[in-house]
Protein backbone atom coordinates (compact mmCIF):
# COMPACT_ATOMS: atom_id res chain seq x y z
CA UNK A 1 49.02 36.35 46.65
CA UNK A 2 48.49 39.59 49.02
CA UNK A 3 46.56 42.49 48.26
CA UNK A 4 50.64 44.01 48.61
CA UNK A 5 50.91 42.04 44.76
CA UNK A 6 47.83 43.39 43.27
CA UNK A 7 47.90 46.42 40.94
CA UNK A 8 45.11 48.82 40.08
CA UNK A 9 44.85 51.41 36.49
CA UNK A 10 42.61 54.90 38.11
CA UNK A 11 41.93 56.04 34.82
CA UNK A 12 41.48 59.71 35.28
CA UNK A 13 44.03 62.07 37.22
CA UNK A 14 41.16 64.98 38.64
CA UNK A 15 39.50 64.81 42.08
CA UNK A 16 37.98 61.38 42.31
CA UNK A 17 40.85 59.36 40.61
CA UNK A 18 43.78 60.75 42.94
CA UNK A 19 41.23 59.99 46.11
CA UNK A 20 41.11 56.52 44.69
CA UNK A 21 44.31 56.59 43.50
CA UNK A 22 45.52 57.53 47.51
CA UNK A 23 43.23 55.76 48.88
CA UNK A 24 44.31 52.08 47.34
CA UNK A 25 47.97 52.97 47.90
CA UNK A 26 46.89 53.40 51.65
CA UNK A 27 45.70 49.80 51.31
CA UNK A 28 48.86 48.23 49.70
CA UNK A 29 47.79 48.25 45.92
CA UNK A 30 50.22 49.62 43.71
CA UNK A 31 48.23 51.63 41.45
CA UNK A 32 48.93 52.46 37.74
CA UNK A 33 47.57 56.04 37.66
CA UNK A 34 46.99 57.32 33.73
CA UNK A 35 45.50 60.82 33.03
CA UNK A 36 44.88 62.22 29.60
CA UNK A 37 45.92 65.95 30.08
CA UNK A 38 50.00 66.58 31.05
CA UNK A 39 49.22 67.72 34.39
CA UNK A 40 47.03 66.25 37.80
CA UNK A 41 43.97 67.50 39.31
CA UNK A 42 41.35 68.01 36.38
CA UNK A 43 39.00 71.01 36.56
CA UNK A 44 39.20 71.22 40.21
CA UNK A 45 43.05 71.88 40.61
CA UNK A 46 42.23 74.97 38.56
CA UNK A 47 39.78 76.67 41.65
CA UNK A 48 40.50 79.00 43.52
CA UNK A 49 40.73 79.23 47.26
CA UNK A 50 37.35 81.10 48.10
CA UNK A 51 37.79 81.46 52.16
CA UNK A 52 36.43 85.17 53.43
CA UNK A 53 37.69 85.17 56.98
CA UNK A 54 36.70 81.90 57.65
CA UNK A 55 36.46 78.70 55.13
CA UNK A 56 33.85 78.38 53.23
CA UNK A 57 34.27 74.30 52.46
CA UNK A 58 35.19 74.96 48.67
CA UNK A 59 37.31 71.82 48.17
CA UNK A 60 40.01 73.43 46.90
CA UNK A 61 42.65 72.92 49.74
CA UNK A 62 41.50 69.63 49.49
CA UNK A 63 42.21 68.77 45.92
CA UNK A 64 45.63 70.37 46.58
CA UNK A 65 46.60 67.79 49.61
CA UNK A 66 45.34 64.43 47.73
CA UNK A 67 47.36 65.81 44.72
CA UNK A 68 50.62 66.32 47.08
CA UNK A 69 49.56 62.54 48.65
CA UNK A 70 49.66 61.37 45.60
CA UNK A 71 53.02 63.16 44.44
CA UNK A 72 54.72 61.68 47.57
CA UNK A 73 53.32 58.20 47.34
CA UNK A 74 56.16 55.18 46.36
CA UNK A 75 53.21 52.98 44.85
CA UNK A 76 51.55 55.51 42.45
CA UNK A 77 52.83 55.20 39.33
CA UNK A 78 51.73 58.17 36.99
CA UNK A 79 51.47 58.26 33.61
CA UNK A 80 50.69 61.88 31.98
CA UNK A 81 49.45 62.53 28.20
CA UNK A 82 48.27 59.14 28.05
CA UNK A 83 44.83 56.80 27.20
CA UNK A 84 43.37 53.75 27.01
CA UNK A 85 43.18 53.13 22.96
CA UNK A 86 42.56 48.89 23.32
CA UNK A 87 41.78 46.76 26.47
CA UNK A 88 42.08 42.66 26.76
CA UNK A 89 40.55 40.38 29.49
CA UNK A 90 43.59 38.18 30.82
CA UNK A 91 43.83 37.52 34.00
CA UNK A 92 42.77 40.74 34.63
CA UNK A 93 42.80 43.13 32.03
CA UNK A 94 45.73 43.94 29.97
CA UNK A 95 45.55 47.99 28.89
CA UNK A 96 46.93 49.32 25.84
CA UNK A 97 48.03 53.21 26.28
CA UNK A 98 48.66 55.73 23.82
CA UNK A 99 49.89 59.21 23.33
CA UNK A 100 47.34 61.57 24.20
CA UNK A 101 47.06 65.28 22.47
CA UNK A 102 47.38 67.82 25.67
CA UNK A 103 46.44 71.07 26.40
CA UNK A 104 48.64 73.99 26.71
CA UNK A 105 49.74 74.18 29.97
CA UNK A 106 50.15 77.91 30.17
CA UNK A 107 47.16 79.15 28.92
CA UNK A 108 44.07 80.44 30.78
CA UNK A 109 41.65 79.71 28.48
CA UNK A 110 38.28 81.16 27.41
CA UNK A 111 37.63 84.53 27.54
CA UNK A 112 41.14 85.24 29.09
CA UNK A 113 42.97 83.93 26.37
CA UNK A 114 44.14 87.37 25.35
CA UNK A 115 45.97 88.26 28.42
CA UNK A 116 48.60 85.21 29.01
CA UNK A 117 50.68 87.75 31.41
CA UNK A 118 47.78 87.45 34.00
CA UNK A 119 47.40 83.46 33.58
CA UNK A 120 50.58 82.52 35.96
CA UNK A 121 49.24 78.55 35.40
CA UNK A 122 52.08 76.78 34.79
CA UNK A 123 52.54 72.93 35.15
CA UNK A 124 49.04 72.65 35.36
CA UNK A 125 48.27 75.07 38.41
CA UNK A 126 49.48 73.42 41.14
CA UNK A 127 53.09 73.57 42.32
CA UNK A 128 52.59 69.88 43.05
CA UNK A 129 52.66 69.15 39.85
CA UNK A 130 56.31 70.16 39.41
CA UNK A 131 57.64 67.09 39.93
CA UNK A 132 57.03 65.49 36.79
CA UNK A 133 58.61 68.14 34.83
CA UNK A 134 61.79 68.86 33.85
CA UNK A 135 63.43 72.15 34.01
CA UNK A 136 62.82 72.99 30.41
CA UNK A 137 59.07 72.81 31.24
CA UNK A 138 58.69 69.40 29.08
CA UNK A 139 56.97 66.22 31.22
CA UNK A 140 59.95 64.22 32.31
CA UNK A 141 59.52 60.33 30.70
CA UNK A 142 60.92 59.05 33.93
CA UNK A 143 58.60 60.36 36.02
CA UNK A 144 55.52 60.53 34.14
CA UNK A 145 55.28 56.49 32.76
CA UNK A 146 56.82 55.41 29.36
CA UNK A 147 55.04 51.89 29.49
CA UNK A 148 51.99 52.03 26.90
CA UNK A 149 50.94 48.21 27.80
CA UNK A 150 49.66 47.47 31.74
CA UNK A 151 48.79 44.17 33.34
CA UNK A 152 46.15 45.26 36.01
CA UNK A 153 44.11 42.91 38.25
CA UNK A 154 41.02 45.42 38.63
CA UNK A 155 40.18 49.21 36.83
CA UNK A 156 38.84 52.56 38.64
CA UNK A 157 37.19 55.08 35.71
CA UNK A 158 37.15 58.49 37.03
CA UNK A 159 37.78 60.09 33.99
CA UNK A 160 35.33 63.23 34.86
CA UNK A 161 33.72 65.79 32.75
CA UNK A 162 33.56 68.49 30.28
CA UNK A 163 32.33 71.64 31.26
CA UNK A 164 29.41 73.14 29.08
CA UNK A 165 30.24 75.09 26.32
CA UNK A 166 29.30 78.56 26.85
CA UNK A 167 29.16 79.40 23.11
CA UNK A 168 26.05 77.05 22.84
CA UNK A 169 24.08 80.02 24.35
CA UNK A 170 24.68 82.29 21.62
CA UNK A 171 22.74 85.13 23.04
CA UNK A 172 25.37 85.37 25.94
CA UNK A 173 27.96 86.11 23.12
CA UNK A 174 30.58 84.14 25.38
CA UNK A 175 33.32 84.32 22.70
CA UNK A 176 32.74 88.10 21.49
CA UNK A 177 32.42 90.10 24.88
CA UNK A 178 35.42 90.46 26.42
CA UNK A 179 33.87 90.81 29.98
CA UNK A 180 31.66 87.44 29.53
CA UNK A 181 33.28 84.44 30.89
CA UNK A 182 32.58 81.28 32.35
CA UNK A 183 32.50 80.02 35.99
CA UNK A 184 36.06 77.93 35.14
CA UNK A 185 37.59 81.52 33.40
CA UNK A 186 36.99 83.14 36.55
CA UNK A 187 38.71 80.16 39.08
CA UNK A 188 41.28 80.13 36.75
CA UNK A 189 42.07 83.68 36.56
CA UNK A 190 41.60 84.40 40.27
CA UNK A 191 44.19 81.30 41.06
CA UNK A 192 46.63 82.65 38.62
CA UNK A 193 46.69 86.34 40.20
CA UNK A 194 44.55 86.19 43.96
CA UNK A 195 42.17 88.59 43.12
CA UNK A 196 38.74 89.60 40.22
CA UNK A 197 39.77 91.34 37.36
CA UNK A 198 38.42 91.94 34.06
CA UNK A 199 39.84 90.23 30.81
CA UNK A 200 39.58 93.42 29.08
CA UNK A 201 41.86 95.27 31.07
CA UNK A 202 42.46 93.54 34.52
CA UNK A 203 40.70 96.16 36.59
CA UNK A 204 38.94 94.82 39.36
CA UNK A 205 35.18 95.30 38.52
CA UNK A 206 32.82 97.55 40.70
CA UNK A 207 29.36 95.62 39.51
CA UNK A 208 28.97 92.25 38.83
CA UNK A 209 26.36 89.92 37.52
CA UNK A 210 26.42 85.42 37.70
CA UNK A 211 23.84 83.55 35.91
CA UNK A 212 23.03 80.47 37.23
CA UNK A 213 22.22 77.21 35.12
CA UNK A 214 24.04 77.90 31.88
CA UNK A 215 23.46 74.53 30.06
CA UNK A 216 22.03 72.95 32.99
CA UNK A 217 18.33 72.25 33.54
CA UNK A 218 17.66 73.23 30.07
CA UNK A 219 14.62 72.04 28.25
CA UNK A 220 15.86 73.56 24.72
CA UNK A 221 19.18 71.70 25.11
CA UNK A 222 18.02 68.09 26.34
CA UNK A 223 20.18 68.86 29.57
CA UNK A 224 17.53 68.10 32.46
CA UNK A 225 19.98 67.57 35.27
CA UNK A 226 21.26 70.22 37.66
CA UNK A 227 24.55 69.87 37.50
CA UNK A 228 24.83 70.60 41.76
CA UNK A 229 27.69 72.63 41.68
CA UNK A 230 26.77 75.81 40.34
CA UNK A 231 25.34 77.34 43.02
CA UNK A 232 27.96 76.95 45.76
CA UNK A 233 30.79 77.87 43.45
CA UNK A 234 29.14 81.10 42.37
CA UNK A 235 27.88 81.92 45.99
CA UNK A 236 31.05 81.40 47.36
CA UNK A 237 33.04 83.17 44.60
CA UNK A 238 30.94 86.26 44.99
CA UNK A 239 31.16 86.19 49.03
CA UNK A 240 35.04 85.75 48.56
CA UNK A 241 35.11 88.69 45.72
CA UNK A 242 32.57 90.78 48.42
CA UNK A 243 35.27 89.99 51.20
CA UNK A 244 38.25 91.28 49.14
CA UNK A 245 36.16 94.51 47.77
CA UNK A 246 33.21 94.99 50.14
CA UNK A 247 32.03 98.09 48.10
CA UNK A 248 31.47 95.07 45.18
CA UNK A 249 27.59 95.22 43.70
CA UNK A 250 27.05 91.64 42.77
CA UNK A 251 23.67 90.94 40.91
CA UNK A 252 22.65 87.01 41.25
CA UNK A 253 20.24 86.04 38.09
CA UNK A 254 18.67 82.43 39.13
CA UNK A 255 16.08 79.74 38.85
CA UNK A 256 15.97 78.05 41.59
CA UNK A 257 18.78 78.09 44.14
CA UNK A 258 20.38 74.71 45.23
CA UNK A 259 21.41 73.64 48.72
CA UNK A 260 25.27 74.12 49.05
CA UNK A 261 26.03 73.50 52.57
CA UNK A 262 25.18 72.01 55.84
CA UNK A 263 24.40 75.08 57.52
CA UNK A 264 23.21 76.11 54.41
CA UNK A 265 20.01 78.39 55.83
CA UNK A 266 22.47 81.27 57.50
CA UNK A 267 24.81 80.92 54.73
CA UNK A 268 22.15 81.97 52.20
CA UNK A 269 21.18 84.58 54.75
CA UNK A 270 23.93 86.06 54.43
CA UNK A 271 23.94 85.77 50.46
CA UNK A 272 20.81 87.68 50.70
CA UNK A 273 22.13 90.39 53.17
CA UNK A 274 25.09 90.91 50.79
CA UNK A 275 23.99 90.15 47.02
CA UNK A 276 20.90 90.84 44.73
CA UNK A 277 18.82 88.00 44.03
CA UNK A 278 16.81 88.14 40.64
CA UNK A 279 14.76 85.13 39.59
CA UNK A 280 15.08 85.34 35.90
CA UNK A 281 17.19 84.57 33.19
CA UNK A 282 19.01 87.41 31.21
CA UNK A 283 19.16 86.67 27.68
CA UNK A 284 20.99 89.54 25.53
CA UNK A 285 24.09 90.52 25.78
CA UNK A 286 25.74 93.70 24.31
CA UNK A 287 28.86 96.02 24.91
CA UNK A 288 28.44 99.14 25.98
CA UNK A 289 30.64 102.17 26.89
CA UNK A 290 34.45 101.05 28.46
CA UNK A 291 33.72 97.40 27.95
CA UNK A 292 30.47 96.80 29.79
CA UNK A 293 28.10 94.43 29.24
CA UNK A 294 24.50 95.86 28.74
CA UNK A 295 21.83 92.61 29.49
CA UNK A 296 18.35 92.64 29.07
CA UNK A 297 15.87 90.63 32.10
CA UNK A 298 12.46 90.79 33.11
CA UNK A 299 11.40 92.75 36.60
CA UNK A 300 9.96 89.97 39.18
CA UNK A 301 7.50 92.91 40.38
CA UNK A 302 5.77 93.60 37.19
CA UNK A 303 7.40 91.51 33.92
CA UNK A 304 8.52 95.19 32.63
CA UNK A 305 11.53 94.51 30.41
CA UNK A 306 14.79 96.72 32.21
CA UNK A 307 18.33 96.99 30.61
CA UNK A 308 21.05 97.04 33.16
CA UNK A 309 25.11 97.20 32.75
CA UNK A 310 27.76 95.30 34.56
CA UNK A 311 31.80 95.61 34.21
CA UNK A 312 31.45 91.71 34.46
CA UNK A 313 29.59 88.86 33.53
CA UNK A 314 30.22 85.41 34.61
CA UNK A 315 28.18 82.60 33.09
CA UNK A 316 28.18 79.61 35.81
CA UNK A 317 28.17 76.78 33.61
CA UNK A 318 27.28 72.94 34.15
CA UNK A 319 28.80 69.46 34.00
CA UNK A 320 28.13 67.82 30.97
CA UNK A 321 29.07 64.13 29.95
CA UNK A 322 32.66 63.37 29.65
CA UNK A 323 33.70 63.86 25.65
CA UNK A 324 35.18 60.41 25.60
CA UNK A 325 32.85 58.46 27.28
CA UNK A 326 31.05 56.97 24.08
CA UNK A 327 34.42 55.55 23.25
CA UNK A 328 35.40 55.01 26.52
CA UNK A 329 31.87 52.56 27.07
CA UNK A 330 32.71 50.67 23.71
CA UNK A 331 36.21 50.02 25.02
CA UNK A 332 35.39 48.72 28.58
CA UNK A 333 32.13 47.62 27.78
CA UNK A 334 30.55 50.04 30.22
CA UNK A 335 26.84 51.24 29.41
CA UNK A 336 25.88 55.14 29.18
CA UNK A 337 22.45 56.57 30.97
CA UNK A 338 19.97 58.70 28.86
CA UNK A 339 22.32 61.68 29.36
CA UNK A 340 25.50 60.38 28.45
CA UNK A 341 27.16 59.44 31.52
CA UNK A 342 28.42 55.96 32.49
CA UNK A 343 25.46 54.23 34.59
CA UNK A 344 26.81 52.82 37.45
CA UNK A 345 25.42 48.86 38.28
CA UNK A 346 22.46 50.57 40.89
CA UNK A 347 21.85 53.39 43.06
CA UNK A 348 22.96 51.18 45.85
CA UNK A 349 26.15 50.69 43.99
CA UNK A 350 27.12 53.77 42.69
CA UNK A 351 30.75 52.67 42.54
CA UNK A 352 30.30 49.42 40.54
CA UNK A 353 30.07 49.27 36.50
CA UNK A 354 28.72 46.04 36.33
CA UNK A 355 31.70 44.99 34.30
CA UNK A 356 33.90 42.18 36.11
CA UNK A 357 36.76 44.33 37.89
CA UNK A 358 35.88 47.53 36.70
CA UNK A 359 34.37 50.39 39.17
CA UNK A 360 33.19 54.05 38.59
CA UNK A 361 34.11 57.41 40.38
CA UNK A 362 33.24 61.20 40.47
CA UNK A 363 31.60 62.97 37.89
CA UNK A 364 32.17 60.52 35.06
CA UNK A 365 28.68 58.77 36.71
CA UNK A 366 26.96 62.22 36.74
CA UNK A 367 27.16 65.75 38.32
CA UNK A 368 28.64 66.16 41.86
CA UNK A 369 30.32 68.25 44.39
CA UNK A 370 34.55 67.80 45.09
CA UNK A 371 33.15 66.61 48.41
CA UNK A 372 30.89 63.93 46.46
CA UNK A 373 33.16 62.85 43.58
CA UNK A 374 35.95 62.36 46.97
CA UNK A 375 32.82 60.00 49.28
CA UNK A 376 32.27 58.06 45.78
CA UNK A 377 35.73 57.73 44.97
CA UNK A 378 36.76 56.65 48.52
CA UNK A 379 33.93 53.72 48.46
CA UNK A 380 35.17 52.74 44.59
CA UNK A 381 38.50 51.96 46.39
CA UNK A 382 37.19 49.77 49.19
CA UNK A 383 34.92 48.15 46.82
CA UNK A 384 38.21 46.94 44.62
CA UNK A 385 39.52 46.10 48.18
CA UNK A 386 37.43 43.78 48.43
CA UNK A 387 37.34 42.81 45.18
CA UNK A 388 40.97 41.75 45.21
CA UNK A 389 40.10 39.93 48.28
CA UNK A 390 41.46 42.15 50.91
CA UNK A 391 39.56 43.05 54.24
């Protein structure tokens, strides 16, 4: 039997799983792709472009080709709104599937939940996705897997993670100021329309203020970890905003800041030339005149408390542990780490579980980059290459 005979379940439809997903159909494996939400592409379908005028390496054109590979690819079978609920050893592993409860597909989210008319995100954000609708707007069974049992020879889990919960932070008062959102908020809002606006009004702000490490490296919390993305998505978001609106006043509140690129020294030169840097930590939040946000942060130069408004607050939050993988682990019989991800076999073999036939990629392993959940997710697929005795 040829590796042309085998067939592969990529549990998980964001960044990592359709690499994997792609990659193995490159290699002849027909692949049984299964993704809990009703659309492709996870969290990272939902960024937004963030080139000024040249790119700035975000990912996000990337995520958008693998998704149309995928699409477009005879040996990817997808199945949307959908999750493991009982697996059997047999040959292989025999996977039981079951309806999944799914998101709305038109809704923004978060703290621009009361303005649907500037979310445009329909069928999951990506025009690519279109193909497994029909033209009611209702996932098409035809296209979109109606088999809830799957013989498989091997298993890739890339099922990702869940982004922190702003509302944990109480004292950033995610959910009651209009004008506070999250990192995701702001991708998905500036997908949906091209441009920064406020959820209060959708002007485009004239001041604006990120705080980095919101539920990452945080003591109080148990979350030690940075989560490795924060940094480059804010940086980049504020150069692209700067770019559009070069009169913009951006205001960077920060810890430490993490390496984000390989020429990374003149790109944070140029952060510095164009944004505010503050190392501290605002921790009140309060609305002021016209929707402002009024914060409260310690001077570096002498610890003297100052008060300062912005028309816009984003809160760059981290990657936390996947909400399913405690069930997930009992299922497959995978083992979590300290934090709550899955722990891969050993840091030499980041893509392999440990489990016979059953490898790891992206995020659901621990916090990393597109770039990084992509590299991991292309050596999970040459490691079940292998596995199923191909070259």
């Amino acid at each position: 039997m040829g590796i042309q005979d085998k067939k592969v379940m990529v549990l998980g439809g964001g960044i990592a799983g359709l690499t994997a997903a792609w990659e193995l159909s490159r290699a002849g494996v027909s692949v049984e792709l299964v993704e809990k939400a009703d659309f492709l592409g996870g969290h990272a379908i939902q960024y937004a472009c963030k080139a000024t005028d040249t790119c700035q390496q975000c990912g996000a054109c990337a995520v958008e080709s693998t998704l149309r590979n995928v699409v477009g690819a005879p040996n990817i079978n997808v199945h949307l709104a959908k999750e493991v609920s009982a697996i059997t050893e047999k040959d292989g592993y025999v996977v039981s599937l079951k309806a999944a409860e799914t998101q709305d597909k038109t809704s923004c989210g978060g703290a621009y939940e009361e303005n649907p008319e500037n979310c445009a995100a329909l069928r999951g954000w990506s025009k690519h996705n279109a193909a497994f609708y029909t033209e009611d707007g209702k996932l098409d069974p035809a296209k979109t897997g109606g088999s809830e049992l799957l013989a498989v020879d091997a298993m890739v889990v890339a099922t990702g993670f869940t982004p922190f919960d702003a509302n944990e932070k109480p004292t950033y008062r995610y959910s009651e100021l209009a004008n506070v959102v999250t990192g995701l908020d702001l991708e998905r809002a500036k997908r949906a329309h091209g441009k920064l606006v406020r959820p209060s009004d959708g002007k485009a702000p004239e001041k604006i203020a990120f705080i980095q490490c919101v539920g990452s490296r945080d003591e109080r919390l148990g979350h030690l970890w940075c989560s490795q993305v924060c940094c480059p998505y804010a940086l980049r978001s504020a150069l692209a905003a700067k770019h559009q609106n070069p009169e913009l006043d951006v205001t960077i509140f920060y810890m430490d800041i993490q390496n984000t690129t390989n020429n990374f020294p003149t790109f944070y030169e140029q952060c510095k030339a164009d944004f505010r840097f503050v190392r501290n930590i605002p921790v009140d939040m309060y609305e002021s005149d016209e929707g402002r946000v009024r914060t409260r942060f310690m001077a570096e130069a002498d610890d003297a408390a100052v008060d300062e408004e912005f028309d816009l607050v984003v809160l760059s939050v981290g990657i936390m542990p996947g909400e399913d993988n405690k069930a997930l682990a009992e299922t497959l019989g995978l083992t979590l780490n300290g934090d709550g991800f899955v722990q891969s076999k050993g840091k030499l073999a980041g893509a392999q579980s440990g489990a016979d036939g059953i490898f790891l990629a992206g995020t659901v392993t621990g916090p990393r980059t597109i770039a990084g959940s992509m590299a991991q997710a292309g050596q999970s697929a040459c490691d079940v290459v292998k596995y199923l005795g191909g070259a």
